[in-house]
Every structure is written in structure tokens, then in C-alpha cells.
N, C-alpha and C. Protein backbone atom coordinates (compact mmCIF):
# COMPACT_ATOMS: atom_id res chain seq x y z
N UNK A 1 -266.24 -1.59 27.37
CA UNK A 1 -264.84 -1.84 27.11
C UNK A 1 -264.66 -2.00 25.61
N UNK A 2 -263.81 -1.06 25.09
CA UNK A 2 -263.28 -1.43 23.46
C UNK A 2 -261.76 -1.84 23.48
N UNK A 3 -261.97 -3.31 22.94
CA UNK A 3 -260.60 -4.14 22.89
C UNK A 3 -260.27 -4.22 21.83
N UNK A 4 -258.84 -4.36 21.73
CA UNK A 4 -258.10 -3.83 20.05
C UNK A 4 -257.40 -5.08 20.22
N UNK A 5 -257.88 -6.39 19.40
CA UNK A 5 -256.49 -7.66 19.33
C UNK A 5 -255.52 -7.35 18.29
N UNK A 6 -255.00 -8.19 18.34
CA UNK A 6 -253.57 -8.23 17.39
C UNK A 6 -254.08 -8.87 16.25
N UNK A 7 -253.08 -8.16 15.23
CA UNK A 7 -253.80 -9.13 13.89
C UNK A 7 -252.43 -10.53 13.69
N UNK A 8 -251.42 -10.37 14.38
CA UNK A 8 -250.76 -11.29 13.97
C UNK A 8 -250.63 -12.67 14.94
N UNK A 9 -251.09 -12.23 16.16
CA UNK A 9 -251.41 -13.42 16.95
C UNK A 9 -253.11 -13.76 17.89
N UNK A 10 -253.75 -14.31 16.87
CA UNK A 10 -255.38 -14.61 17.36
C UNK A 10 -255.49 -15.00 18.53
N UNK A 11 -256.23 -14.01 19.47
CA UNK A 11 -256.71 -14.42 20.40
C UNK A 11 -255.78 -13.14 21.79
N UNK A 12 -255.09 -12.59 21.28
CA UNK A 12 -253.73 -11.55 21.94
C UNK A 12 -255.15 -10.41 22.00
N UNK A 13 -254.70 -10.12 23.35
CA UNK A 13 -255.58 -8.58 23.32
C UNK A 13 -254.24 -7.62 23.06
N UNK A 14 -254.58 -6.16 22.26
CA UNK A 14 -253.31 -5.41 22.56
C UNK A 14 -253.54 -4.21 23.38
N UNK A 15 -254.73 -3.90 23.73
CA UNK A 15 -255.40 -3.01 24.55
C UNK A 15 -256.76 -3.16 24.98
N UNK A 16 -257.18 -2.38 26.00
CA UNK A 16 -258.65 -1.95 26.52
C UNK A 16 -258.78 -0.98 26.38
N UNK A 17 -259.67 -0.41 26.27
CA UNK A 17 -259.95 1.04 26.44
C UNK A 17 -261.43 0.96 27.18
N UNK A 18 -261.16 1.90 28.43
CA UNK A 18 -262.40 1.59 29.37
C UNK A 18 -262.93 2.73 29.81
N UNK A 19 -264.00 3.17 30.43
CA UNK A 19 -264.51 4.47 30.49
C UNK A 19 -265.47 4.25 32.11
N UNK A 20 -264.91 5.17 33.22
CA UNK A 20 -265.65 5.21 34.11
C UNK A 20 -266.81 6.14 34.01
N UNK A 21 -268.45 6.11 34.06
CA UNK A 21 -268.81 7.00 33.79
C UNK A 21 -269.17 7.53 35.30
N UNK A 22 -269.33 8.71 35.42
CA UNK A 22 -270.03 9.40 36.70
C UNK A 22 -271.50 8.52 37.22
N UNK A 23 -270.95 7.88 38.47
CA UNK A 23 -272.12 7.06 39.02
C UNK A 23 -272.47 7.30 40.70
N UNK A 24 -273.63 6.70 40.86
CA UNK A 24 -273.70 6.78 42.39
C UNK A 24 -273.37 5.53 43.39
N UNK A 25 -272.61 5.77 44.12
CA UNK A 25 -271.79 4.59 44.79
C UNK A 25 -272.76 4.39 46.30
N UNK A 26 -272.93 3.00 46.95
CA UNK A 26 -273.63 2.82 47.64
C UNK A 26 -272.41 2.87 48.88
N UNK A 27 -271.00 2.53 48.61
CA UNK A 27 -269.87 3.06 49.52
C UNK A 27 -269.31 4.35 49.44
N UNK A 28 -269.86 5.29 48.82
CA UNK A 28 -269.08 6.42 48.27
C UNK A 28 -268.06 7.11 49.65
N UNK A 29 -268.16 7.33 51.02
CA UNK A 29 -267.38 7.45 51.57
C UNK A 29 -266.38 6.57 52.60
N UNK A 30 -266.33 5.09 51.84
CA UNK A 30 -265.80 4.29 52.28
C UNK A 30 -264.07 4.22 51.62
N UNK A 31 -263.07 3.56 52.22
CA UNK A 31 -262.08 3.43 51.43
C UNK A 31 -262.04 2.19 51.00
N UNK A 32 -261.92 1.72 49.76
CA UNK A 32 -261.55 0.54 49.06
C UNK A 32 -260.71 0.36 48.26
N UNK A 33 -259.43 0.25 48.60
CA UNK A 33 -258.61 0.01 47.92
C UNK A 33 -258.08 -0.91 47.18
N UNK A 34 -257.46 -0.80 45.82
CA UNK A 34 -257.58 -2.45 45.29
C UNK A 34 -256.71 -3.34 45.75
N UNK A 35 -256.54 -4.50 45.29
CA UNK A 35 -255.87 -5.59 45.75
C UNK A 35 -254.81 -5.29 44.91
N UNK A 36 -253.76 -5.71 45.66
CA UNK A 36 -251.91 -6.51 44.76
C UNK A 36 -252.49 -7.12 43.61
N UNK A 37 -252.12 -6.94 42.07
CA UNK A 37 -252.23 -7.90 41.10
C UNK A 37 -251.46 -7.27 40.18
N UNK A 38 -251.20 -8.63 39.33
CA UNK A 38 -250.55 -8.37 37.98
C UNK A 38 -251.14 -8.24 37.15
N UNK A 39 -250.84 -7.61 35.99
CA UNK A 39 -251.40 -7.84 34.49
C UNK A 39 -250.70 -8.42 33.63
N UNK A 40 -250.89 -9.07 32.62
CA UNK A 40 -250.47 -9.50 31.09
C UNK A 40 -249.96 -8.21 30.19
N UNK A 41 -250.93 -7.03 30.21
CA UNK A 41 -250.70 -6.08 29.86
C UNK A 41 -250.07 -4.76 30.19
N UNK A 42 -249.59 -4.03 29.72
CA UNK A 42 -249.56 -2.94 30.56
C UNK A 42 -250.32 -1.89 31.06
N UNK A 43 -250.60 -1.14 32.00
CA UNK A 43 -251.90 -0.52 32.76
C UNK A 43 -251.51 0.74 32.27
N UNK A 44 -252.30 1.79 32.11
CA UNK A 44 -252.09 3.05 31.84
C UNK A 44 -253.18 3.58 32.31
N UNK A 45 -252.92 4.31 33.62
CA UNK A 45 -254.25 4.70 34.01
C UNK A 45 -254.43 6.93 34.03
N UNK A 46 -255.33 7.57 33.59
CA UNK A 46 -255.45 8.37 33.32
C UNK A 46 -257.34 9.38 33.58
N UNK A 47 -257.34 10.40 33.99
CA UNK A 47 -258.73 11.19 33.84
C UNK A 47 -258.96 11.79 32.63
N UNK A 48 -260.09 12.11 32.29
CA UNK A 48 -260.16 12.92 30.89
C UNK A 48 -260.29 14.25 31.53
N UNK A 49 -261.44 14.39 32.66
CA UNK A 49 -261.59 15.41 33.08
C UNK A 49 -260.98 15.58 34.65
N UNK A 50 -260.82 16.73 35.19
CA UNK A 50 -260.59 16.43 36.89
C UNK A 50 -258.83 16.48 37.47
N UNK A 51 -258.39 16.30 38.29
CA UNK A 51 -257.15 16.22 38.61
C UNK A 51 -256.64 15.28 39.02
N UNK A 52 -256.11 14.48 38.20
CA UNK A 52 -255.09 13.17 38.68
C UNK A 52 -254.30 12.95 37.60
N UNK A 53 -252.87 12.56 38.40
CA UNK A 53 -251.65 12.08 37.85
C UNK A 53 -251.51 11.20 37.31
N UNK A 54 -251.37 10.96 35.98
CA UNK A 54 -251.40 9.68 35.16
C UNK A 54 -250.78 8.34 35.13
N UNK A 55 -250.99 7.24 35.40
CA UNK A 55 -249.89 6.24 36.18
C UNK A 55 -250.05 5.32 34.96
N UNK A 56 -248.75 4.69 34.59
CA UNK A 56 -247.91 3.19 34.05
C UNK A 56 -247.62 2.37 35.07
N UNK A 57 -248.39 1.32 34.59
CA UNK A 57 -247.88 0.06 35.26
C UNK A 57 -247.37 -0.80 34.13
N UNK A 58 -246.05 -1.06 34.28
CA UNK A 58 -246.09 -2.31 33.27
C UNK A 58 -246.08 -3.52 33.44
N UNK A 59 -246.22 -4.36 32.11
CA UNK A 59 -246.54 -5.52 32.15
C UNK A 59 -245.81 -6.84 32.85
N UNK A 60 -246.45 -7.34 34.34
CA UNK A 60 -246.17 -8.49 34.49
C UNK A 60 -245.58 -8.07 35.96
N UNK A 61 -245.94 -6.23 36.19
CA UNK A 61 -245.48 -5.79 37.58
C UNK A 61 -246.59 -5.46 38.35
N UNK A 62 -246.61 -6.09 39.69
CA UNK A 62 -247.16 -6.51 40.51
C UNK A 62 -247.30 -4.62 41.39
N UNK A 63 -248.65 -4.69 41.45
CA UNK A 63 -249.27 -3.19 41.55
C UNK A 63 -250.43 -3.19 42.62
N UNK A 64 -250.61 -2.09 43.36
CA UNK A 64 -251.98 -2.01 44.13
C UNK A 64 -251.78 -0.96 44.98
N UNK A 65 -252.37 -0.42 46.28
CA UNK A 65 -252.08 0.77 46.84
C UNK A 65 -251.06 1.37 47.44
N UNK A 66 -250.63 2.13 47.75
CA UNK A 66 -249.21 2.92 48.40
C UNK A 66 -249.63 2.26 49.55
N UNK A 67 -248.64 2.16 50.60
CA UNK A 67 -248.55 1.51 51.40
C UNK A 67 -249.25 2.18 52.77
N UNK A 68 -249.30 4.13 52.42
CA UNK A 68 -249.77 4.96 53.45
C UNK A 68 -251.60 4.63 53.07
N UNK A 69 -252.13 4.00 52.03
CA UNK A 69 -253.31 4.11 51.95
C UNK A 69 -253.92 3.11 52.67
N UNK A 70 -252.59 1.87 52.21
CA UNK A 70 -253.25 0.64 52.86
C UNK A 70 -253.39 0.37 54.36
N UNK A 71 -252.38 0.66 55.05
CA UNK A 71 -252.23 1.28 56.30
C UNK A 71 -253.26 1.97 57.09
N UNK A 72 -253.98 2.96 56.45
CA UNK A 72 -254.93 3.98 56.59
C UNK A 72 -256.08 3.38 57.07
N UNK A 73 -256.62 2.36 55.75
CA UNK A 73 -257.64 1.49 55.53
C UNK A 73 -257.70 0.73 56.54
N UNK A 74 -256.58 -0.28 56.99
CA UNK A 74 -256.43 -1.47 57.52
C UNK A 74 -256.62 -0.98 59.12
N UNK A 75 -256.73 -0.11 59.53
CA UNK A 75 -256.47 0.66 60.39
C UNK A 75 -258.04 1.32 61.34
N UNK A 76 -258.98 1.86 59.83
CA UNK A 76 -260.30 2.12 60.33
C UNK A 76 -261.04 0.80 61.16
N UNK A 77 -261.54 1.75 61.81
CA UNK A 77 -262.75 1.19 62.75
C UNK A 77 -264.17 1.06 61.96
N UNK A 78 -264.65 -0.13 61.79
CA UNK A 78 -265.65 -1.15 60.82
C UNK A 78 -266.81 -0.42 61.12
């Protein structure tokens, strides 16, 4: 993670910058979807490579899966 603070208020993050690298998952065909949460910041989520739609979340709005995913999930047999 490379974090950029603020120079005018110590201790303020003003970004992350985070990098998933290509790994091997011990759930890889499981669904896990994340939990409801907020951030402080705003989310900007994006691929470098691959196909996905780039999503904003902003700050202090309460975010987590579409409701057809969670549904989906909540739904499988364990």
C-alpha cells in the first residue's frame, strides 16, 4: 500500500494506492462477498488489466454487494 497524507493536516491520509497481485486462492471458486461498510475516504475501485467497470464510492457512503449477489450467496448450499 502507498499512502499519500496531507501536508496541511498531520496524520489525514489523502489516498491509498493498492495493488492486487495475481495469486492463488485456497477459496477460488467460492463466493465471498464483502460486507456493508463505510469509508472516511472515497473508494475508487478500478483493473489495470482485464474487464471491469470502474466504481466510486464516496466518502462516508455506506457500500457492499448488489443485492442479486448477496441473495445468490446467502442462498448456496454450504
Amino acid at each position: 500500500i502507498l499512502t499519500a497524507t496531507s501536508n496541511t493536516h498531520p496524520g489525514t491520509t489523502v489516498a491509498d494506492f493498492l495493488i492486487f497481485p495475481t495469486r492463488w486462492l485456497v477459496a477460488e471458486d467460492a463466493c465471498h462477498p464483502p460486507f456493508y461498510h463505510r469509508n472516511c475516504m472515497s473508494e475508487f475501485k478500478g483493473l489495470i488489466q482485464s474487464s471491469y467497470i470502474a466504481s466510486l464510492n464516496n466518502c462516508l457512503s455506506s457500500h457492499g454487494p448488489e443485492p442479486a449477489a448477496f441473495d445468490t450467496a446467502s442462498r448456496e448450499e454450504l
